[in-house]
C-alpha atoms as a PDB file:
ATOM      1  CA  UNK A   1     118.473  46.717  89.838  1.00  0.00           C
ATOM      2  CA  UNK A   2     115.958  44.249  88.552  1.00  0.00           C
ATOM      3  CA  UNK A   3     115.335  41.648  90.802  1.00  0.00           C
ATOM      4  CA  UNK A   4     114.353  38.297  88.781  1.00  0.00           C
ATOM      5  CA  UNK A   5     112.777  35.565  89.845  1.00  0.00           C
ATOM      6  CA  UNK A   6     111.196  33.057  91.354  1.00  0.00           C
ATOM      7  CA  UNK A   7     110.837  36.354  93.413  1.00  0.00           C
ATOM      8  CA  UNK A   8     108.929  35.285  96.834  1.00  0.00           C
ATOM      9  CA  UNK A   9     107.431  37.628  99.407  1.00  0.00           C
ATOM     10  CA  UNK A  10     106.401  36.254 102.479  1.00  0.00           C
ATOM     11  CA  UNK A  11     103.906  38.436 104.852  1.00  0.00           C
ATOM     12  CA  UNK A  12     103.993  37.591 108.657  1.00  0.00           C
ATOM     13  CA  UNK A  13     100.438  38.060 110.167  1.00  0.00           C
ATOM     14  CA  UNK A  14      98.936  37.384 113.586  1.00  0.00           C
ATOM     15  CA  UNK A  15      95.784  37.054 114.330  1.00  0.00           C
ATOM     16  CA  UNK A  16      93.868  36.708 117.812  1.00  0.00           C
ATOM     17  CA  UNK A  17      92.295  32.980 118.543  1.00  0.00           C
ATOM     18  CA  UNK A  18      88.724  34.353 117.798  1.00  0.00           C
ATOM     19  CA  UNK A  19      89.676  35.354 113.683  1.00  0.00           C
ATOM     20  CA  UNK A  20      91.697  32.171 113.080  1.00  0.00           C
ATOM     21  CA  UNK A  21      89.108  30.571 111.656  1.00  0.00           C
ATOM     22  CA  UNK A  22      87.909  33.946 109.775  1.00  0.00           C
ATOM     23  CA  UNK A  23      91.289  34.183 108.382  1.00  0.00           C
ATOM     24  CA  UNK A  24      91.635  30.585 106.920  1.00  0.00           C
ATOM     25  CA  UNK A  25      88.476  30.938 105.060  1.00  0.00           C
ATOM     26  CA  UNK A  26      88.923  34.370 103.637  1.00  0.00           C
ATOM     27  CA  UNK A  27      92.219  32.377 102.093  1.00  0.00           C
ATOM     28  CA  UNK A  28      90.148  29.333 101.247  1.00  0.00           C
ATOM     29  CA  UNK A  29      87.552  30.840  99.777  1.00  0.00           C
ATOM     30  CA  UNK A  30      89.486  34.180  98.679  1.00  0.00           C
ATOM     31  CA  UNK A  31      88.162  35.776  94.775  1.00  0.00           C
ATOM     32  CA  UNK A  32      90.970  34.309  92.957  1.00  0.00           C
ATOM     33  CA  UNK A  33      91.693  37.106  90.682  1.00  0.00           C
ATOM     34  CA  UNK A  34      95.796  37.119  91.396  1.00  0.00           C
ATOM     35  CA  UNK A  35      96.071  34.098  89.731  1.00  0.00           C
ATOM     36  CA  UNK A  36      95.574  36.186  86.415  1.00  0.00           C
ATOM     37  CA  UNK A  37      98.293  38.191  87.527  1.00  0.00           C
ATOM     38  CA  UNK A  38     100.926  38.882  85.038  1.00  0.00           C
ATOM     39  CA  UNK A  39     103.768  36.816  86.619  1.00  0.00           C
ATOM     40  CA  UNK A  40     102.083  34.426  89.282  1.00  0.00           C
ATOM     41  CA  UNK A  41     103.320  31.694  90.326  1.00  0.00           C
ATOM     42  CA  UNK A  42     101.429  30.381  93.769  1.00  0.00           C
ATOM     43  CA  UNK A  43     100.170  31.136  96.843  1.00  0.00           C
ATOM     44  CA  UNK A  44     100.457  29.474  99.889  1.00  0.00           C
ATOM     45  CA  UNK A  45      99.507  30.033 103.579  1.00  0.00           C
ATOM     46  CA  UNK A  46     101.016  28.622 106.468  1.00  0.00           C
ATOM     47  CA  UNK A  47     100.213  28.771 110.317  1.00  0.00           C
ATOM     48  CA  UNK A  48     102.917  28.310 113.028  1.00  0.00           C
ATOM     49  CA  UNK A  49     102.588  25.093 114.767  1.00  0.00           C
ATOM     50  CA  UNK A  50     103.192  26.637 117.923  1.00  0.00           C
ATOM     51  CA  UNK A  51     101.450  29.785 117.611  1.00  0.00           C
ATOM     52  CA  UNK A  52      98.335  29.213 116.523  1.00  0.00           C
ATOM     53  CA  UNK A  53      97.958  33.100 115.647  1.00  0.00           C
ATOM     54  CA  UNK A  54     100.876  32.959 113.737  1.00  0.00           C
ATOM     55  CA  UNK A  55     100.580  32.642 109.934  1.00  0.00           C
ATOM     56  CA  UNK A  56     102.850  33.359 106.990  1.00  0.00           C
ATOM     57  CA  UNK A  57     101.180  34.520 103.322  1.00  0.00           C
ATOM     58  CA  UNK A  58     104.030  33.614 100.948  1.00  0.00           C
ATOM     59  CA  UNK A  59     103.369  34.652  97.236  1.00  0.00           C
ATOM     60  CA  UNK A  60     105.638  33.646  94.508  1.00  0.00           C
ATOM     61  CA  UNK A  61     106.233  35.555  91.162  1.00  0.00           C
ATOM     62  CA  UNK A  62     108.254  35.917  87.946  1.00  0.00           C
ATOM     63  CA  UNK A  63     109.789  39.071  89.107  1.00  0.00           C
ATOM     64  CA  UNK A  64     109.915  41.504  91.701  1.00  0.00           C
ATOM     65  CA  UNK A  65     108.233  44.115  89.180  1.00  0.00           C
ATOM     66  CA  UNK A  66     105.383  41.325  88.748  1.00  0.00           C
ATOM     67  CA  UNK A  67     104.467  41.656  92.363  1.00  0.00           C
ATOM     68  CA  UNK A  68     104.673  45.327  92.667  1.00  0.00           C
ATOM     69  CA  UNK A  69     102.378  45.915  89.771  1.00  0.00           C
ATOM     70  CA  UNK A  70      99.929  43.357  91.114  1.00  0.00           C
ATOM     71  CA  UNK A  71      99.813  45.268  94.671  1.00  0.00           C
ATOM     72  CA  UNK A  72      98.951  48.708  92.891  1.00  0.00           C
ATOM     73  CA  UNK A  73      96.136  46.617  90.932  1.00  0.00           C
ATOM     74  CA  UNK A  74      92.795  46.817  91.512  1.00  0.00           C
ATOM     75  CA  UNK A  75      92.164  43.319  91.979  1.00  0.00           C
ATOM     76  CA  UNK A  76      94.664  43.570  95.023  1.00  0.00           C
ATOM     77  CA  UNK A  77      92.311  46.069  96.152  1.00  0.00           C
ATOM     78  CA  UNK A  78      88.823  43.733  95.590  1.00  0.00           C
ATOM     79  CA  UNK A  79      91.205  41.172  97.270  1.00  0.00           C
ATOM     80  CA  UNK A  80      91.416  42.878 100.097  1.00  0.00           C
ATOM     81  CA  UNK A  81      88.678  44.605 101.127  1.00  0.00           C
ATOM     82  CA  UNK A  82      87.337  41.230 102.011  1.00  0.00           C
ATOM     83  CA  UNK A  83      89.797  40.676 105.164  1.00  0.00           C
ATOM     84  CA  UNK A  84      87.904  40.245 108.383  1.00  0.00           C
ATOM     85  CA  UNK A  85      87.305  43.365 110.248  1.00  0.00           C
ATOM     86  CA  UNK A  86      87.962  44.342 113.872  1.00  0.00           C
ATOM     87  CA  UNK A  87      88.286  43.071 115.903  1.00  0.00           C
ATOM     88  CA  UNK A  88      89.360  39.748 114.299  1.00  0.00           C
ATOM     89  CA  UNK A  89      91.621  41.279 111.356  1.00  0.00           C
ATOM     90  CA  UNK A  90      94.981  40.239 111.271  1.00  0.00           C
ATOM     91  CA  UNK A  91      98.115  42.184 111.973  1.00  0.00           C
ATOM     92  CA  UNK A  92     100.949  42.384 109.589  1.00  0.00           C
ATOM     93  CA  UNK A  93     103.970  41.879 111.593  1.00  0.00           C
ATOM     94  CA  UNK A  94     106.631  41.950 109.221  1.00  0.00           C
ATOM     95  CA  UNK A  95     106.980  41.583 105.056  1.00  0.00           C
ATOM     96  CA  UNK A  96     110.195  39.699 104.337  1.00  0.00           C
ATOM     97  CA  UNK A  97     110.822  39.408 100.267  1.00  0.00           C
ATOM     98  CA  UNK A  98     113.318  37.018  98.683  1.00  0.00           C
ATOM     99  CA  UNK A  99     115.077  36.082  95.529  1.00  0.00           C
ATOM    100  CA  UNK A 100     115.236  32.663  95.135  1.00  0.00           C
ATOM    101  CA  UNK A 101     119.027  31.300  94.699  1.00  0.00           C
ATOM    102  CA  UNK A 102     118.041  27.235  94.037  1.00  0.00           C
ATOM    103  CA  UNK A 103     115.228  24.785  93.993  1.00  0.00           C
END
């Protein structure tokens, strides 16, 4: 079934001390291009207050089919192959996805 939206995916990451920095300004100064994606809504990145190396991508969208045909896009792709290397790249931990009940 058809999941529609707001659809929101939310990406766990951890990072070691040394790429924290690396990480918050591949996402401040990151190409842009998703915001052309057919069915974006934001982006946002947080980072745990008490885990510093801690940090949560969430993405929200139109429609679950919105994100999956932006992460088999090549922009995705341009997007990132500009994540910092080893041995400062971040881990995924977990990818939680949601369908958003109220606002």
């Amino acid at each position: 079934m058809e999941t529609r939206g707001p659809y929101v995916v939310a990406s766990h990451l951890r990072v070691v001390a040394e790429g924290a920095e690396g990480l918050e300004e591949a996402f401040r100064e990151r190409l842009g291009e998703v915001e052309d994606a057919r069915g974006f809504r934001g982006l946002e990145v947080w980072q745990d207050e008490h885990d510093a190396g801690a940090y949560v991508m969430v993405s929200w969208w139109d429609s679950e089919a919105d994100f999956r045909d932006y992460m088999g896009s090549a922009a995705h792709r341009r997007s990132h192959a500009r994540i910092p290397g080893q041995p400062h790249a971040p881990r995924p931990e977990r990818v939680r996805r949601y369908r958003v009940v109220t606002r």
